[in-house]
Protein backbone atom coordinates (compact mmCIF):
# COMPACT_ATOMS: atom_id res chain seq x y z
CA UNK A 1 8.12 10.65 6.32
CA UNK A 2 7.42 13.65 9.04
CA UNK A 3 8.23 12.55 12.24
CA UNK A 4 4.67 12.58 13.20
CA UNK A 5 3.65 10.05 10.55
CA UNK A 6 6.20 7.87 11.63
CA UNK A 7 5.48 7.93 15.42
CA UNK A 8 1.77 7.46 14.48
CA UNK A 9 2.58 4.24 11.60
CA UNK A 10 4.99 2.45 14.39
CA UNK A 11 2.49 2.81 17.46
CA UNK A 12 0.58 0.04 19.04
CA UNK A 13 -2.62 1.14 18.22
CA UNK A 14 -2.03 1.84 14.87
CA UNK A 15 -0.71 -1.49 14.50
CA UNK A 16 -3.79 -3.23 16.02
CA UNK A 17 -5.86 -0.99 13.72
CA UNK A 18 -4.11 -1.46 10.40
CA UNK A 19 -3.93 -5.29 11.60
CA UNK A 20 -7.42 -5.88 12.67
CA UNK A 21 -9.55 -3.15 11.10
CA UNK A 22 -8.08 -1.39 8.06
CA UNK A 23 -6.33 -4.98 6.26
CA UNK A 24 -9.16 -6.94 6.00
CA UNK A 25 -11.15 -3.65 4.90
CA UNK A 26 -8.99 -3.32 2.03
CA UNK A 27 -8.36 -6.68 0.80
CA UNK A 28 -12.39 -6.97 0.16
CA UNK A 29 -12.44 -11.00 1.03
CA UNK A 30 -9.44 -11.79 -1.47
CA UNK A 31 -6.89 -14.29 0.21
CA UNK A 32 -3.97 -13.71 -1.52
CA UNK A 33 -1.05 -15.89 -2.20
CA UNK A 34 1.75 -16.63 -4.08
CA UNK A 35 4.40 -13.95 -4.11
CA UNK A 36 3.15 -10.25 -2.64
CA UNK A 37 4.68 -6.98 -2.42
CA UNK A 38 3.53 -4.14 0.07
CA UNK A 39 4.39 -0.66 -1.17
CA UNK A 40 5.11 1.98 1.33
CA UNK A 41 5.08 -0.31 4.05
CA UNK A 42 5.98 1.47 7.43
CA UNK A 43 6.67 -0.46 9.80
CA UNK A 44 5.72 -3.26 8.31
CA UNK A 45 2.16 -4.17 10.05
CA UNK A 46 0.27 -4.93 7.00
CA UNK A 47 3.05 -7.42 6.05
CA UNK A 48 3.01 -9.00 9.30
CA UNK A 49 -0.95 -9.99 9.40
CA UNK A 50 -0.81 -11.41 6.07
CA UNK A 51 1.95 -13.72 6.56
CA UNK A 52 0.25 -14.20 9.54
CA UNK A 53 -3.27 -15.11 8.15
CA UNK A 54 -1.77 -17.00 4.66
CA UNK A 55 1.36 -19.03 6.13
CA UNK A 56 1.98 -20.15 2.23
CA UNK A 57 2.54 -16.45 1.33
CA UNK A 58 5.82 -14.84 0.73
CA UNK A 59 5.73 -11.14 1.17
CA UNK A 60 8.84 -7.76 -0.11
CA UNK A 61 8.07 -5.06 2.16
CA UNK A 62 9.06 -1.24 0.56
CA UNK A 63 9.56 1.86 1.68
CA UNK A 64 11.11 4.80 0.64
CA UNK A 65 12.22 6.05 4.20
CA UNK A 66 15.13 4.32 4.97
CA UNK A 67 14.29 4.45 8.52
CA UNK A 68 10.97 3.08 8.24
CA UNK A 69 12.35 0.28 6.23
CA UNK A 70 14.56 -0.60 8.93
CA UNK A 71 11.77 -0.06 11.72
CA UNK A 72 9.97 -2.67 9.46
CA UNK A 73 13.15 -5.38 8.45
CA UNK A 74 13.32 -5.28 12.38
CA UNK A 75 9.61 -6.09 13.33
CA UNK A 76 9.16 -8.83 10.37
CA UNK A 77 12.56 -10.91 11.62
CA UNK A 78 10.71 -13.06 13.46
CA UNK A 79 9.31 -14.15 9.79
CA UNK A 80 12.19 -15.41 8.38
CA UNK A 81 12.69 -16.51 4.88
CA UNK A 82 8.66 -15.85 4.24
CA UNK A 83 9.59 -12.22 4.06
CA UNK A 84 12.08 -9.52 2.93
CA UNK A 85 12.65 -5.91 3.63
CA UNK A 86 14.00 -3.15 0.52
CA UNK A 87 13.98 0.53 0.67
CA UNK A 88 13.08 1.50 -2.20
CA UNK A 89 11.13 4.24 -4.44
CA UNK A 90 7.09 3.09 -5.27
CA UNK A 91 7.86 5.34 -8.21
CA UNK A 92 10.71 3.18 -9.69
CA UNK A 93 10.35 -0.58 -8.38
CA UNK A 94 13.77 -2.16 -8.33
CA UNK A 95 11.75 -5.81 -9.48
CA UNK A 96 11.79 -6.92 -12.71
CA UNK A 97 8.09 -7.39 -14.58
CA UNK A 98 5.37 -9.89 -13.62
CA UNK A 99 6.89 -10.46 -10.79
CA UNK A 100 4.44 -10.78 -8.03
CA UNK A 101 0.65 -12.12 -7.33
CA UNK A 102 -0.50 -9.21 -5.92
CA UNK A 103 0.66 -5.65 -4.79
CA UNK A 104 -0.93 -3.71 -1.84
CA UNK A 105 -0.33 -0.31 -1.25
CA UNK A 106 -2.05 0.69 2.39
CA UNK A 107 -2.53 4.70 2.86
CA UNK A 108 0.64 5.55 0.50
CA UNK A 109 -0.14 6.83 -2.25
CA UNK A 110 -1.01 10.15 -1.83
CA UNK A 111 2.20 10.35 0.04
CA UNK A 112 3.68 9.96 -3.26
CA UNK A 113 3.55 13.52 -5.59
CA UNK A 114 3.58 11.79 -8.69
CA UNK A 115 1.21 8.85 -7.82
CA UNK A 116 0.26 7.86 -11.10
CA UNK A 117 3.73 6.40 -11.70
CA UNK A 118 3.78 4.18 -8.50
CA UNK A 119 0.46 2.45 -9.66
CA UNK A 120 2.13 2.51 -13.36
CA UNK A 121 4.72 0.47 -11.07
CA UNK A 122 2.41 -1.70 -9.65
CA UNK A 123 0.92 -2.31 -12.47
CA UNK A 124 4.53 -3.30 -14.13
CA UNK A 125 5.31 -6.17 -11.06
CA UNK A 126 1.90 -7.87 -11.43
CA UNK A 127 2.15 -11.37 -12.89
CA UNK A 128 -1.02 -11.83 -15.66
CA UNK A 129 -4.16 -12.45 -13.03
CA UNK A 130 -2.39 -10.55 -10.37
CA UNK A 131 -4.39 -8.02 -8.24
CA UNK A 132 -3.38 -4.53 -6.91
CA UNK A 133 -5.24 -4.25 -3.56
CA UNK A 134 -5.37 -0.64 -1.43
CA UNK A 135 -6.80 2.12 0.43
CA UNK A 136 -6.07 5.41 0.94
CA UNK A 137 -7.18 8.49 1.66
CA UNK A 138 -9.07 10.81 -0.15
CA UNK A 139 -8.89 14.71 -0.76
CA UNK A 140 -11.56 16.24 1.95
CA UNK A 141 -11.00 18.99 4.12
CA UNK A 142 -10.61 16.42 6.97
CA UNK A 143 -8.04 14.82 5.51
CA UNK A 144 -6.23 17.86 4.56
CA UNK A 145 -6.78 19.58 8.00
CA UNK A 146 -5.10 16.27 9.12
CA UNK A 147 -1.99 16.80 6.64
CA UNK A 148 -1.97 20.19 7.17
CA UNK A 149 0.77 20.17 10.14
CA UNK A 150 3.26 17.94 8.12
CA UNK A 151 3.94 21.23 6.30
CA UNK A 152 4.83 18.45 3.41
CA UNK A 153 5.20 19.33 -0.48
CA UNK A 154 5.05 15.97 -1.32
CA UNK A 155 1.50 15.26 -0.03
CA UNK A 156 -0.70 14.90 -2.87
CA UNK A 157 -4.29 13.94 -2.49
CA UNK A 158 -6.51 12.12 -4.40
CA UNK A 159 -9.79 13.44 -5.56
CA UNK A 160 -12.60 11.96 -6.61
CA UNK A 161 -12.49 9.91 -10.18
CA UNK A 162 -9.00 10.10 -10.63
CA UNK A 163 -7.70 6.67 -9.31
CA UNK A 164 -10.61 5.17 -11.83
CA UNK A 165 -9.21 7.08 -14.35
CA UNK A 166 -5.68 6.43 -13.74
CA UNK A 167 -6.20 2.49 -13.21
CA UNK A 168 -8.24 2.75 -16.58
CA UNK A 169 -5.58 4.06 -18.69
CA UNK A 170 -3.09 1.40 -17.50
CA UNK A 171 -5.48 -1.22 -18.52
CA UNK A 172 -6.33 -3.45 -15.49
CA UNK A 173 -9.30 -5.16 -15.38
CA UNK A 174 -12.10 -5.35 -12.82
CA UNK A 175 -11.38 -2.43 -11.64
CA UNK A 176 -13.55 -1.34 -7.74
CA UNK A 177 -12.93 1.65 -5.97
CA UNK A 178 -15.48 2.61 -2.70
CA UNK A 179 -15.03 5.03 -0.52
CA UNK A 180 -16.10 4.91 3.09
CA UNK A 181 -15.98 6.40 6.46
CA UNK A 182 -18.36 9.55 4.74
CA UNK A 183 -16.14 9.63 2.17
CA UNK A 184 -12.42 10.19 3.39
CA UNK A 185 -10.97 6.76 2.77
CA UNK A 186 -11.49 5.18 -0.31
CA UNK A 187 -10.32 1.17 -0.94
CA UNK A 188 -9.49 -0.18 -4.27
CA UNK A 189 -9.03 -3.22 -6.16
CA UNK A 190 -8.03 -4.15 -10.04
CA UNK A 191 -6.54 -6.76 -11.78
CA UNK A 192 -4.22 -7.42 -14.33
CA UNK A 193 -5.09 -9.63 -17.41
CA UNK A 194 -4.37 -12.95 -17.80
């Protein structure tokens, strides 16, 4: 992750933001529980608010950056057993099938070049009735004028109609995707067949 994503992701602000603002945004009045998995997690703010909100919840937090999975194993400690930490590639999930209740993947995706294998992923470590819950951003010139100083290959956005497409052809179910603040974010939800 660039150096300025990272400062940005492990700030105070963003933290309130992501915790307050941009969680309960995404998740679309689901209350998950069970077993969940956050993809791309930073530092791990996402993962604290939900074990926060749902004590019965168990939460893996990913990421691919080593350092940001440390930043994260550091600031969910105070957690304990509810909660574990794993670097590890949203492309090739180290957890076996049907794993978990529901994934959530907050503003990661088009971080990943070849996101249509980490939702293929997702997908894969969804128990039957599980949900994949998410936001991210979507390919504007905002958004891109935003990237733009990360000078990063791997930035792919997403454009309009492909996450649809994408989530259709992996065969979820109930599949939402709405975009918002005039059309740069876009928050998703789908679920897996029981």
């Amino acid at each position: 992750m660039p150096a300025v994503a990272r400062a940005v992701v492990t700030s105070a602000p963003y933290e309130f933001v992501a915790r307050r603002v941009l969680l309960p945004w995404a998740l679309q009045g689901h209350q998950p529980s069970g077993e969940g998995l956050e993809i791309g997690a930073g530092g791990g703010s996402m993962t604290a608010r939900l074990l926060t909100e749902y004590p019965r919840l168990r939460m893996v937090a990913t990421d691919y950056d080593p350092e940001m999975a440390g930043a994260a194993g550091r600031s969910l400690a105070r957690l304990g057993d509810r909660v574990s930490v794993e670097q590890a590639d949203a492309g090739s999930l180290p957890f076996t099938a049907g794993r978990f209740d529901f994934v959530l993947s907050a503003a990661m995706l088009h971080h990943v070049v070849a996101w249509e294998r980490a939702l293929a992923e997702a997908v894969r470590v969804l128990r039957p009735g599980g949900r994949l819950i998410g936001y991210d951003v979507q390919d504007t010139a905002p958004v891109r004028w935003m990237h733009a100083t990360e000078h990063d290959a791997d930035v792919r956005m997403l454009r309009a109609g492909q996450l649809e497409a994408e989530l259709a052809r992996l065969g979820v179910t109930d599949v939402r995707v709405r975009t918002g603040v005039l059309g740069l974010v876009m928050r998703f939800d789908a679920g897996m067949p029981t």
